[in-house]
Protein backbone atom coordinates (compact mmCIF):
# COMPACT_ATOMS: atom_id res chain seq x y z
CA UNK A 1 -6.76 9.82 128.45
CA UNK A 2 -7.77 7.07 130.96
CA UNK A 3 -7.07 4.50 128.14
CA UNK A 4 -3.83 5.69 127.52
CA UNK A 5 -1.93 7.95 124.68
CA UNK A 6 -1.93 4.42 122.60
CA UNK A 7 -5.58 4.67 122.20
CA UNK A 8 -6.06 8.01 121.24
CA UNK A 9 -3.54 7.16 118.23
CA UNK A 10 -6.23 4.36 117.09
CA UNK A 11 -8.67 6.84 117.22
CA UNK A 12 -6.85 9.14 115.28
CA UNK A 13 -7.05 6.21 112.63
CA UNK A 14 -10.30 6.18 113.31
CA UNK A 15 -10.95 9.18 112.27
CA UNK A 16 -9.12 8.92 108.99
CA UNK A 17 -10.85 6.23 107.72
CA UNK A 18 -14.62 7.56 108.90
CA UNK A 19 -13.28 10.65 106.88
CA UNK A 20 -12.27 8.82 103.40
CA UNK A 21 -15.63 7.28 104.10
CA UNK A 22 -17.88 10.47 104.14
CA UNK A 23 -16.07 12.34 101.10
CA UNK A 24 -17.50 9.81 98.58
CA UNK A 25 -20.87 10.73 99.85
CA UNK A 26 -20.21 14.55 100.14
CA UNK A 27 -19.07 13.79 96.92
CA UNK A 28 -21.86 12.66 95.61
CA UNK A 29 -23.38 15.97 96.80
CA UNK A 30 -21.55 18.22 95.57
CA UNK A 31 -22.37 16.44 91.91
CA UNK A 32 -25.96 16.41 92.26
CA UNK A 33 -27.13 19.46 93.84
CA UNK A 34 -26.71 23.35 93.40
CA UNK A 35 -24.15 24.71 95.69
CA UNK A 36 -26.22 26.09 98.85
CA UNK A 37 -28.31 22.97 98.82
CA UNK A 38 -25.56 20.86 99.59
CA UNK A 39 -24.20 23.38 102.04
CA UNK A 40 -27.79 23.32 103.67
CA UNK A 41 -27.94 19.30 103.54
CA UNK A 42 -24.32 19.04 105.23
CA UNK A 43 -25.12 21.72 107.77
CA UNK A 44 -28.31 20.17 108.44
CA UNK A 45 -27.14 16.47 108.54
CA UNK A 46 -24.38 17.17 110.81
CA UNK A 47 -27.08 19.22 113.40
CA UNK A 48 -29.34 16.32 113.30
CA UNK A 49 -26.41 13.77 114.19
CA UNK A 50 -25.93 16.27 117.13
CA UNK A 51 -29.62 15.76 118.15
CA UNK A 52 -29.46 12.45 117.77
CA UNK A 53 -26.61 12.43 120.94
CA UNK A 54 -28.34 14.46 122.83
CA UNK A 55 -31.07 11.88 122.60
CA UNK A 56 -28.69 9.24 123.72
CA UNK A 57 -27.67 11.31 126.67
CA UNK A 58 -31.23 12.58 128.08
CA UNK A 59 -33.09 8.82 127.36
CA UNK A 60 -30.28 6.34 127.73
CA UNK A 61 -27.81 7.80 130.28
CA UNK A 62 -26.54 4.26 131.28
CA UNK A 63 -25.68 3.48 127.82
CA UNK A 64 -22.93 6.49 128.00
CA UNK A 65 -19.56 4.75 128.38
CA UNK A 66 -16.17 4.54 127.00
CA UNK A 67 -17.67 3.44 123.60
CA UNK A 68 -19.72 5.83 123.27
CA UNK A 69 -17.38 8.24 123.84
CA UNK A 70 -14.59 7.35 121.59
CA UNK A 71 -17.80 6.93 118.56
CA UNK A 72 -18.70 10.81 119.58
CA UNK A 73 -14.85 11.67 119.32
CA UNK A 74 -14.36 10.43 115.94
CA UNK A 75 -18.16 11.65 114.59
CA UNK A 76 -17.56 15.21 115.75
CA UNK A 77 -13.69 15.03 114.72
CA UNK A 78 -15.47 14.26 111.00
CA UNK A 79 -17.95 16.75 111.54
CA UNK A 80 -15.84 19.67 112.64
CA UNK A 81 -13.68 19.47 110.08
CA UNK A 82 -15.91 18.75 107.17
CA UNK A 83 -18.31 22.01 108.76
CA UNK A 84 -14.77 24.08 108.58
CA UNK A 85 -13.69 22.82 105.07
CA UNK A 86 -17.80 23.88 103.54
CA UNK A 87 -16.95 27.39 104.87
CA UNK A 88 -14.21 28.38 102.99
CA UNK A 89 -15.02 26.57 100.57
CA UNK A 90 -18.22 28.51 100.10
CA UNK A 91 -15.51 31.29 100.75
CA UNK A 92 -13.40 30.58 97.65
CA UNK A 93 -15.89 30.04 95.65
CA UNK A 94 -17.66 33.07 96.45
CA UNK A 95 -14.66 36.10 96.50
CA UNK A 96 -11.59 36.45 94.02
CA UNK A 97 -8.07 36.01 95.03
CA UNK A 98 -7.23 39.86 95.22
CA UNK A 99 -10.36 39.74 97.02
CA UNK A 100 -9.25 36.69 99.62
CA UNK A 101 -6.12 38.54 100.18
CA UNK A 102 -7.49 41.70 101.87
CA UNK A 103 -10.58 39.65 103.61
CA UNK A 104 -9.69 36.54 104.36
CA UNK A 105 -7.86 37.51 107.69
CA UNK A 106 -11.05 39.58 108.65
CA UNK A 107 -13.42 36.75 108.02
CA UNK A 108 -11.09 34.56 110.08
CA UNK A 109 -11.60 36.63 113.26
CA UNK A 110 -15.00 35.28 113.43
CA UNK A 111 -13.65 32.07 114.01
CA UNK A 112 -11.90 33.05 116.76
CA UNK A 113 -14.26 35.04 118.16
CA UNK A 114 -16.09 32.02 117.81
CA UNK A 115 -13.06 29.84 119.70
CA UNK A 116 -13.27 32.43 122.35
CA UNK A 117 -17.24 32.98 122.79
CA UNK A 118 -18.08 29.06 122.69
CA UNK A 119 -16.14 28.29 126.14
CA UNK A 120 -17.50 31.28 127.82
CA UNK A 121 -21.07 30.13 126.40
CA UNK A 122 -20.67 26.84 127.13
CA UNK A 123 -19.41 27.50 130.84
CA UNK A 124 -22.20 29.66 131.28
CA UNK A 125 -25.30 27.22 130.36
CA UNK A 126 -23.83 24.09 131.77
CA UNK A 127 -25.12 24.07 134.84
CA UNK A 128 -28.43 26.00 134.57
CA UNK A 129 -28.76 23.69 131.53
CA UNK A 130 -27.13 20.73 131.85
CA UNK A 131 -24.29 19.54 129.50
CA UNK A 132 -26.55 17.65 127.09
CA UNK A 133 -28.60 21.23 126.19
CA UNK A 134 -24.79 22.31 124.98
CA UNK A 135 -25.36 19.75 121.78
CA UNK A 136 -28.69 21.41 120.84
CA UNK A 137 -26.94 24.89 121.05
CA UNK A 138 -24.75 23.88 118.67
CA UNK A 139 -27.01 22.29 116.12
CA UNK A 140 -28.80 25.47 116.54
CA UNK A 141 -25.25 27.51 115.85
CA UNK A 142 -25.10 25.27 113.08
CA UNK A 143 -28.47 25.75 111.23
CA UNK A 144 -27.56 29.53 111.63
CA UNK A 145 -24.58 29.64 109.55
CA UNK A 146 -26.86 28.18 107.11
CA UNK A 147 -28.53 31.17 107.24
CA UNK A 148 -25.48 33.45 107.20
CA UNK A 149 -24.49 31.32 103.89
CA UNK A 150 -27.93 31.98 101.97
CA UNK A 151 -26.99 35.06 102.69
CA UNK A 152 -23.80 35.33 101.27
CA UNK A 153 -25.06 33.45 98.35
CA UNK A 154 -28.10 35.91 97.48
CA UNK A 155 -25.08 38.81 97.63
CA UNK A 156 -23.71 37.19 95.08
CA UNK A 157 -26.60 36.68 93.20
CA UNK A 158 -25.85 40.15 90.68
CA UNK A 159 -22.54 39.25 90.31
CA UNK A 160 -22.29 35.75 88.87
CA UNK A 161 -19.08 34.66 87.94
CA UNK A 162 -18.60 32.91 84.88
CA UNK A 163 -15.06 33.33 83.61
CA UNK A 164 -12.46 31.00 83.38
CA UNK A 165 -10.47 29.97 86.33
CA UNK A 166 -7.33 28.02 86.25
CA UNK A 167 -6.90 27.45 83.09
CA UNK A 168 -10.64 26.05 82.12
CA UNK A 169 -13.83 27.88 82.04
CA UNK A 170 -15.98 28.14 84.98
CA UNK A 171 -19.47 27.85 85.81
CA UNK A 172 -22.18 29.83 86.76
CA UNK A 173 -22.67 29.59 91.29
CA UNK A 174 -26.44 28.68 90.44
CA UNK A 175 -25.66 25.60 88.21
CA UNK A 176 -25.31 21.91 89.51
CA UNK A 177 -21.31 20.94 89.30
CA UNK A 178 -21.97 17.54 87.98
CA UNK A 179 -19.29 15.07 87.62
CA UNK A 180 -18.13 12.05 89.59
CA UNK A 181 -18.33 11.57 93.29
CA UNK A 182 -14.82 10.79 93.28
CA UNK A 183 -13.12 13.41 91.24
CA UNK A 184 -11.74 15.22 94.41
CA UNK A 185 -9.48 11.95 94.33
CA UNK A 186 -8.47 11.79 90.92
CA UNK A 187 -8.25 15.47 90.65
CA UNK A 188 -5.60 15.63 93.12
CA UNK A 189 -3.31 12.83 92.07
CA UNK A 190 -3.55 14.90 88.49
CA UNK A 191 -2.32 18.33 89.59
CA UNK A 192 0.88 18.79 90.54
CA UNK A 193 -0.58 21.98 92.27
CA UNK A 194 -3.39 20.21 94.29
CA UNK A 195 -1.17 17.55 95.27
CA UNK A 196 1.48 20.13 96.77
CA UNK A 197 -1.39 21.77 98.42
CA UNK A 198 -2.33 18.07 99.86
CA UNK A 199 1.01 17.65 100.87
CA UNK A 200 1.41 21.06 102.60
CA UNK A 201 -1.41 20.08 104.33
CA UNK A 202 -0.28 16.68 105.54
CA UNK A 203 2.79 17.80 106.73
CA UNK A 204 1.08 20.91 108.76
CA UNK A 205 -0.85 18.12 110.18
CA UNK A 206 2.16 16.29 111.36
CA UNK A 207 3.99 19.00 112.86
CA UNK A 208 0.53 19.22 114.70
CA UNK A 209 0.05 16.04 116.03
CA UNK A 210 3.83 16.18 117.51
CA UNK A 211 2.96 19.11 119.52
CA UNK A 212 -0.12 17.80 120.80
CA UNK A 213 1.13 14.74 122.24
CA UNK A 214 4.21 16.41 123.80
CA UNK A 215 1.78 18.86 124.94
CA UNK A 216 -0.49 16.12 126.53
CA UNK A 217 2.17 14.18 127.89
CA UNK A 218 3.69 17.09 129.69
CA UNK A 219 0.75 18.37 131.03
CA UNK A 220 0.19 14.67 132.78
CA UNK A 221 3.40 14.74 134.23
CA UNK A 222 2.79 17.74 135.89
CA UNK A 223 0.85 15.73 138.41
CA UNK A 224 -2.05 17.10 140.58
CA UNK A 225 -5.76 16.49 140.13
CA UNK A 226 -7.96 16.88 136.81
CA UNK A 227 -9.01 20.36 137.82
CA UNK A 228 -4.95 21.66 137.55
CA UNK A 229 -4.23 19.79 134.60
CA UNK A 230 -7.84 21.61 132.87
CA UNK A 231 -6.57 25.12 134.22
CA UNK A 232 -3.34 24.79 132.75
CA UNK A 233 -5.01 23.62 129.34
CA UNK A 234 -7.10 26.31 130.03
CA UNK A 235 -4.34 29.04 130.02
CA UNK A 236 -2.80 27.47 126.96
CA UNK A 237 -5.92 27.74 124.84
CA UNK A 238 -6.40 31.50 126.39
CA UNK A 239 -3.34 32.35 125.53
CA UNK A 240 -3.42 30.88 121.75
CA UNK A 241 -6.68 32.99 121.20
CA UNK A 242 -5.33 36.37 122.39
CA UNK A 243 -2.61 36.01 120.21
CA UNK A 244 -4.55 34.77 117.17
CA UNK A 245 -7.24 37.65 117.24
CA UNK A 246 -3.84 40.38 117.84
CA UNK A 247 -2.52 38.78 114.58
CA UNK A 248 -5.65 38.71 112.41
CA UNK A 249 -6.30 41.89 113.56
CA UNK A 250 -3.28 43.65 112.94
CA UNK A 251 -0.81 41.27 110.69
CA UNK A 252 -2.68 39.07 108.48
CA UNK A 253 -4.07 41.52 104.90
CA UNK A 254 -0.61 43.56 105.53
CA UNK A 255 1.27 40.29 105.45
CA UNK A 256 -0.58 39.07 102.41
CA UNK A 257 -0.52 42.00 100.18
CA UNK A 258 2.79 43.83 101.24
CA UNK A 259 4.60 39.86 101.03
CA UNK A 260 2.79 37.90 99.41
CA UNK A 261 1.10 34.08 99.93
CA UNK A 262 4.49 32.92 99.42
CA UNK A 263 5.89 34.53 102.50
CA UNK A 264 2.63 34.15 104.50
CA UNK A 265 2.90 30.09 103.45
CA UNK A 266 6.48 29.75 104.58
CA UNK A 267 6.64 31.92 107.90
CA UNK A 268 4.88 29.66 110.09
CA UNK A 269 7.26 26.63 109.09
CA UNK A 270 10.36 28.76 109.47
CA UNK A 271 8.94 29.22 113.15
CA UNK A 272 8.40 25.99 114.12
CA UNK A 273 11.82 24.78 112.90
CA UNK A 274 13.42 27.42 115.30
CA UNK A 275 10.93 26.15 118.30
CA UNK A 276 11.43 22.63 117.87
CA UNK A 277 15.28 22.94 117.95
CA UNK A 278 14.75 25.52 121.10
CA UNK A 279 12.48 22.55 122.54
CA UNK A 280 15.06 20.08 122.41
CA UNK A 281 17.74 22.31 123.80
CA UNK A 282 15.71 23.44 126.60
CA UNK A 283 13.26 20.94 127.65
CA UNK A 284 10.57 23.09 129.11
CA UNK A 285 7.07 22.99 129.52
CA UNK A 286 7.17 26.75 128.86
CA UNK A 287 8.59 26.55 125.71
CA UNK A 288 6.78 23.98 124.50
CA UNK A 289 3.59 26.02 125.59
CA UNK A 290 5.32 29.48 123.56
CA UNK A 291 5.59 26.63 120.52
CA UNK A 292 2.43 25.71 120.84
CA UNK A 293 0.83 29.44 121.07
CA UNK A 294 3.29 30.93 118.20
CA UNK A 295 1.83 27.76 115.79
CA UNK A 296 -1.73 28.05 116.60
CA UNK A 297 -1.98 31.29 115.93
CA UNK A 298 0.34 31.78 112.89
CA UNK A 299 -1.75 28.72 111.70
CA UNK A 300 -4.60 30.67 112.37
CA UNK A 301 -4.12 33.53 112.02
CA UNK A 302 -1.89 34.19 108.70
CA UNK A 303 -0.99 30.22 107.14
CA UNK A 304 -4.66 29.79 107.40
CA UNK A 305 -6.39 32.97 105.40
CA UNK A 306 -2.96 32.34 102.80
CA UNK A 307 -3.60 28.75 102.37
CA UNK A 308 -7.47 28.91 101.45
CA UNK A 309 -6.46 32.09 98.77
CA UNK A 310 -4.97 28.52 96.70
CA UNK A 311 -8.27 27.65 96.33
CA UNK A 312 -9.51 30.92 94.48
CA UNK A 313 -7.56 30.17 91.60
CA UNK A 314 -8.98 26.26 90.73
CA UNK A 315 -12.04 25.34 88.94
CA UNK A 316 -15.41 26.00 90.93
CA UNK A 317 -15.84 21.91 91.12
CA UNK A 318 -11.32 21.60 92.80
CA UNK A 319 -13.14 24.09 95.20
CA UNK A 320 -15.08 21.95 96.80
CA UNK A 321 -14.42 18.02 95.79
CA UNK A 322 -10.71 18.03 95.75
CA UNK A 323 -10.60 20.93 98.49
CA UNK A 324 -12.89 18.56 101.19
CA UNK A 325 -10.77 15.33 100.14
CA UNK A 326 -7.55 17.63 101.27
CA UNK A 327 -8.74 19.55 104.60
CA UNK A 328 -10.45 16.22 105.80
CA UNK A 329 -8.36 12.94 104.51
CA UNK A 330 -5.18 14.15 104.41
CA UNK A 331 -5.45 16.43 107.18
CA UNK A 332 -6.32 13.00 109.32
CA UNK A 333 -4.31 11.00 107.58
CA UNK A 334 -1.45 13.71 108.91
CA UNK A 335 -2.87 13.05 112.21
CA UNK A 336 -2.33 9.24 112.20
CA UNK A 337 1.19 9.61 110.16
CA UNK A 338 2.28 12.41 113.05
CA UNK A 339 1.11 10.41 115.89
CA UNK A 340 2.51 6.92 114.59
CA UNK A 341 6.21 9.18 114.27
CA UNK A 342 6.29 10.25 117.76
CA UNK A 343 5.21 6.72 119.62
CA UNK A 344 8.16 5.80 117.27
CA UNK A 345 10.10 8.31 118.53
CA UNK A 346 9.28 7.47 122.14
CA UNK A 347 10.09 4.17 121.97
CA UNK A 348 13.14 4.73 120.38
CA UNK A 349 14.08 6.95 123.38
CA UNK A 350 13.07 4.10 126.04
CA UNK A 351 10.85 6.48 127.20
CA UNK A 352 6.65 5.27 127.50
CA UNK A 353 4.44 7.44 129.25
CA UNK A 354 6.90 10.40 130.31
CA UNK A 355 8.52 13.23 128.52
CA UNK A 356 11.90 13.18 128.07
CA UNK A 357 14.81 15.27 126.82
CA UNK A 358 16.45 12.47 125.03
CA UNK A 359 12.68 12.07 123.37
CA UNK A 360 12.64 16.04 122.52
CA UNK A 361 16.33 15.46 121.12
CA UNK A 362 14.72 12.46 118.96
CA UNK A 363 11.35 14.80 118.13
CA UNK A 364 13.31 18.07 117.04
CA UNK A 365 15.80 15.67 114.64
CA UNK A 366 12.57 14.38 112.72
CA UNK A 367 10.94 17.77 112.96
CA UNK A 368 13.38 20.27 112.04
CA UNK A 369 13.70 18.40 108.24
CA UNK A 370 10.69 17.81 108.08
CA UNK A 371 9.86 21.99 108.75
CA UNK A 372 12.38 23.17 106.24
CA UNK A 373 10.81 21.00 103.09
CA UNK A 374 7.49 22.26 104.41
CA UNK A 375 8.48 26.11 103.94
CA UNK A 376 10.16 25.06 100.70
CA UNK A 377 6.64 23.70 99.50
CA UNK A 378 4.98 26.84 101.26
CA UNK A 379 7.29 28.95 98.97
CA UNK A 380 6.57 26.69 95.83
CA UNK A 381 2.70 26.67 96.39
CA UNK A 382 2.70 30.79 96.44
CA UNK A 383 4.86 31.20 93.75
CA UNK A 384 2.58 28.34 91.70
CA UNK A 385 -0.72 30.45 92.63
CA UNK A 386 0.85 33.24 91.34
CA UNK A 387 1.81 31.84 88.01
CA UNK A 388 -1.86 30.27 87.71
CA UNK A 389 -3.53 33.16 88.13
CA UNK A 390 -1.51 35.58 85.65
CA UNK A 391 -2.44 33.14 82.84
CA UNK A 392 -6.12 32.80 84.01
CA UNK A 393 -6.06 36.99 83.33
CA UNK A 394 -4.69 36.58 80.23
CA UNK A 395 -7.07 33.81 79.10
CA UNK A 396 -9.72 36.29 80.39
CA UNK A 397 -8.13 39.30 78.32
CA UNK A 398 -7.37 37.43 75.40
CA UNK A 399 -10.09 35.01 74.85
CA UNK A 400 -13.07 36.60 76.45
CA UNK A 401 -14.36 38.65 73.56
CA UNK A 402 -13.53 35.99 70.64
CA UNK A 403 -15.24 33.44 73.04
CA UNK A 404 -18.39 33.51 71.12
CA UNK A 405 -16.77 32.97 67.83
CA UNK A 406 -14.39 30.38 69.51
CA UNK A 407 -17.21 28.13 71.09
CA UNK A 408 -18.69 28.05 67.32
CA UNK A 409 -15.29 26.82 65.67
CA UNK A 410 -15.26 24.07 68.33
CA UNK A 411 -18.74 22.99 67.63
């Protein structure tokens, strides 16, 4: 922030490329090694990198600066997001799609039990610590969901799946995926499916990126000291969780199985559509802090769980090449497209550096259009799923027991 909202938009870019930069390589993974092996060596890559800070901190404390800081924001922006986008994938790939449906918003609680433990953790060790311990804590957090994924995988070890899935056989979780490094890119420029997925991602992104600079903006022009600018933050984010874990707990299977991905895809764009035209009619902070806690925790909470059941109905290799080349590139690339809109936007207004309603007028006329072909696509991408996996059961029903006799006519 002491740089200015301009440079936190170059870092977004930043990001974005760093992130088309890594998939090759995770890639490249993915191709050559069984599936927890790769999970292991990204798990364990990304805890070393975290080591490798704390180093920097303890041994060269005058070489901390503004550099260094904006190279740790962009490396753990890359690393968070490729960590998240290895769990469900290992998620995907490991339960069915009626299967996703009912667990998917049970799993996601520990994430936000997660969301809500870490700050409480991290407050508590600080000072008896010192912040550079936090790093090793979380390398340490790391190399234990390594753990909890071995485990998941030798579950799963009597119940190898081997049937076809989307249309093309699968393979076995204990064989090497082979193919190019690059097929997550190709593979989505292919599908018509994948690349709606891609785009429902980028414009989730974007809707994103708009609330987080109004968000930042409006908590600076609140005035006051650092200390009542982080409170406030504070009681944003503690608000978001509450409502997140109420809605996992309570809404998120029901939603799912009683309406469907469709519904589940489409309900959190419907939402923000209504907030951002209530944002530029109003004008307040506190409704653009109910906007911000109603999207984080639909996002979380039900778009989230319904969005990774897409994944269960793709081939085991679209599970985790195309799936990290979505939830990391294009989720960025959202990020820079998003933040690029609204410096638009606030120039447009006359506005730079303040909040104003003429710029929320400006910001709810992009968004609102922008929201309604989103829960259009949401609505398209259910109803796709849907359509994919009904012929996946009937290539299962149909072809499984001539398979043998098939596989010999073909050779």
């Amino acid at each position: 922030m002491r740089r200015g909202m301009d440079d936190i938009r170059w870092l977004f870019v930043g990001t974005a490329i760093v992130t088309l930069a890594v998939n090759p390589a995770f890639g490249w993974l993915v191709s050559r090694f069984r599936r927890i092996t790769f999970i292991t060596l990204t798990y364990a890559l990304f805890a070393v990198s975290l080591v490798g800070f704390y180093a920097l901190l303890v041994l060269a404390p005058r070489a901390i600066g503004e550099i260094s800081g904006m190279v740790f924001y962009v490396w753990f922006s890359v690393l968070n997001l490729f960590c998240t986008m290895v769990f469900w994938a290992l998620m995907v790939d490991r339960f069915t799609l009626d299967q996703s449906k009912r667990l998917f918003g049970a799993i996601a609680v520990g994430g936000t039990l997660g969301a809500i433990a870490g700050p409480w953790l991290a407050g508590a060790l600080a000072k008896p610590l010192g912040t550079p311990a936090l790093l090793l804590i979380a390398a340490g957090f790391l190399l234990l969901s390594v753990l909890a994924a071995w485990g998941l995988v030798w579950l799963e070890s009597d119940h190898d799946r081997t049937e076809p899935i989307g249309g093309r056989e699968g393979a076995s979780p204990r064989d090497i995926l082979g193919g190019s490094a690059w097929h997550g890119v190709t593979a989505v420029f292919r599908s018509p499916y994948l690349l709606g997925i891609s785009a429902y991602m980028l414009v989730l992104s974007v809707i994103a990126t708009f609330i987080y600079f109004t968000r930042l903006q409006m908590v600076k022009d609140l005035g006051g000291d650092t200390d009542s600018r982080a409170v406030t933050l504070a009681q944003i984010d503690l608000a978001t969780q509450a409502a997140t874990l109420v809605l996992q707990v309570v809404a998120t299977g029901h939603i799912m199985r009683r309406f469907g991905v469709s519904v589940a895809l489409a309900s959190l764009p419907v939402l923000m559509a209504l907030g951002f035209l209530s944002l530029a009619m109003i004008g307040s902070l506190w409704v653009l802090v109910a906007l911000d806690v109603i999207f984080k925790a639909i996002q979380r909470a039900v778009m989230r769980p319904a969005r990774e059941t897409l994944f269960t109905v793709v081939s085991r290799e679209d599970k985790y090449k195309s799936k990290a080349i979505t939830d990391t590139f294009v989720y960025r690339g959202g990020d820079v497209l998003g933040a690029g809109i609204e410096g638009a936007i606030s120039r447009l207004a006359g506005v730079q550096g303040a909040v104003t309603q003429l710029a929320l007028i400006g910001l709810g006329t992009v968004a609102v259009p922008i929201t309604i072909v989103w829960a259009i696509l949401g609505w398209w991408l259910g109803r796709h799923q849907q359509r994919l996996a009904s012929g996946s059961s009937r290539f299962d029903e149909q072809t499984a027991p001539n398979l043998p006799r098939l596989v010999s006519e073909q050779a």
